[in-house]
C-alpha atoms as a PDB file:
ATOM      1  CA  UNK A   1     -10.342   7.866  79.280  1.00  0.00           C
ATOM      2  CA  UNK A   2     -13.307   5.933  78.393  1.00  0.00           C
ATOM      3  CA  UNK A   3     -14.029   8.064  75.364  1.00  0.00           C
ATOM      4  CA  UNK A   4     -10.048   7.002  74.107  1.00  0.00           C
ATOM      5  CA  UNK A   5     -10.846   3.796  74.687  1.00  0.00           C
ATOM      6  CA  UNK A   6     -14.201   3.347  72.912  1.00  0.00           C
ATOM      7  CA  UNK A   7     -12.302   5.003  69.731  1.00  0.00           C
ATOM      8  CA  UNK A   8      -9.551   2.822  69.708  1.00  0.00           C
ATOM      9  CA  UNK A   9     -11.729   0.007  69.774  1.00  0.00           C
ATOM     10  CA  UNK A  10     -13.809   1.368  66.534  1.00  0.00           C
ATOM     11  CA  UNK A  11     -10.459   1.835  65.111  1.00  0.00           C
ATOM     12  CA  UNK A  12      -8.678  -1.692  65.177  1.00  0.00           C
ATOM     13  CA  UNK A  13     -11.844  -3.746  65.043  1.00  0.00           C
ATOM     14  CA  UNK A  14     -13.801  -2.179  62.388  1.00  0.00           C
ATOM     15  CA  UNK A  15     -12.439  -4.883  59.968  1.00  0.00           C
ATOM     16  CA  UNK A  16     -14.208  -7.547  61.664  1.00  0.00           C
ATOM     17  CA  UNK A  17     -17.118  -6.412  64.096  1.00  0.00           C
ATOM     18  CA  UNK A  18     -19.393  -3.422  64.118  1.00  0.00           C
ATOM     19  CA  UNK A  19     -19.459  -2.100  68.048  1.00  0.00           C
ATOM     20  CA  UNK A  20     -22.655  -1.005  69.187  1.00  0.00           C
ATOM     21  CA  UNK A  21     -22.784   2.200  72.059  1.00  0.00           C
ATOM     22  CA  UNK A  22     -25.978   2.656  73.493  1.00  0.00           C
ATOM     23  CA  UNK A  23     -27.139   5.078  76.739  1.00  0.00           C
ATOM     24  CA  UNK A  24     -30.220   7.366  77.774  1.00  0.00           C
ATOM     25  CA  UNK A  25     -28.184   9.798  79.138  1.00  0.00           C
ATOM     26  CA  UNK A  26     -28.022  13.287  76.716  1.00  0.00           C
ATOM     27  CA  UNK A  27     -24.309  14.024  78.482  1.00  0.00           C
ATOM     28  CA  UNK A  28     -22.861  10.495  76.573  1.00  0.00           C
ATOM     29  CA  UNK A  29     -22.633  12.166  73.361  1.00  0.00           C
ATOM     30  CA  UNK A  30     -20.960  15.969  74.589  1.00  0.00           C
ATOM     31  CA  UNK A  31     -17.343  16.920  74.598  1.00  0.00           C
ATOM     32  CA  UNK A  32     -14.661  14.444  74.042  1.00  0.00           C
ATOM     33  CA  UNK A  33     -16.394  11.348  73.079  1.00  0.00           C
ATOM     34  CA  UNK A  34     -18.644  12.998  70.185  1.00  0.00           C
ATOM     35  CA  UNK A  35     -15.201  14.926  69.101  1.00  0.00           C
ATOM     36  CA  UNK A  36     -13.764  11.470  68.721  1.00  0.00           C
ATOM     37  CA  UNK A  37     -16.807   9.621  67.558  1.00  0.00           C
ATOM     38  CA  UNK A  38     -17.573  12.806  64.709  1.00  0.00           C
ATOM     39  CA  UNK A  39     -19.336  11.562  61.954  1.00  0.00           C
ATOM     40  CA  UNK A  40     -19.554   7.796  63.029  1.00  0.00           C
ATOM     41  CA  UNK A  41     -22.681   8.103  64.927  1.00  0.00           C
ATOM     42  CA  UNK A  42     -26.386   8.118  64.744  1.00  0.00           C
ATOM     43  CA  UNK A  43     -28.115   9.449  67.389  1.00  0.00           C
ATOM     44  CA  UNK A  44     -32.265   9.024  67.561  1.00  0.00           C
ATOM     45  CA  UNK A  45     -34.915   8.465  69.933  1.00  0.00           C
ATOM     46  CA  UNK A  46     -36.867   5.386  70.780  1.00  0.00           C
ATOM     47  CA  UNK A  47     -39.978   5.854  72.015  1.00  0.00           C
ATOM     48  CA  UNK A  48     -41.672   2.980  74.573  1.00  0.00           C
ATOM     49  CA  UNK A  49     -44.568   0.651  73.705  1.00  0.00           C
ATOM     50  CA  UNK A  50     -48.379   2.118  74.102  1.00  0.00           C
ATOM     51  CA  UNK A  51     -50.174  -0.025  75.848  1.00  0.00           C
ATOM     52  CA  UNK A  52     -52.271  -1.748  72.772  1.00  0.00           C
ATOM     53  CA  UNK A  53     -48.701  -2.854  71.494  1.00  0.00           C
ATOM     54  CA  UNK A  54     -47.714  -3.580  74.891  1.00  0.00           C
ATOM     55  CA  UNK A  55     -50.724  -6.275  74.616  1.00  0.00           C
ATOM     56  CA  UNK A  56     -50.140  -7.345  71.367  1.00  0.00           C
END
């Protein structure tokens, strides 16, 4: 359901916004939502701060 949803959305609002799906969880991006979402997705890793950037 959510997955149907989330399309639909990308579908009539693509004129005016760009939607944003974020998540740490590998299981988002299996079965129906990356069927739907094929091609419209990037999908990369972001690592967290050492500690000297941390500091700053």
């Amino acid at each position: 359901q959510w997955e149907k949803v989330v399309n639909s959305y990308s579908q009539d609002y693509s004129d005016s916004y760009e939607i944003f799906i974020t998540g740490s969880n590998s299981k988002m991006l299996s079965g129906d939502l990356a069927t739907l979402l094929s091609g419209r997705y990037v999908s990369f890793e972001v690592f967290p701060y050492s500690y000297s950037e941390y500091l700053g």
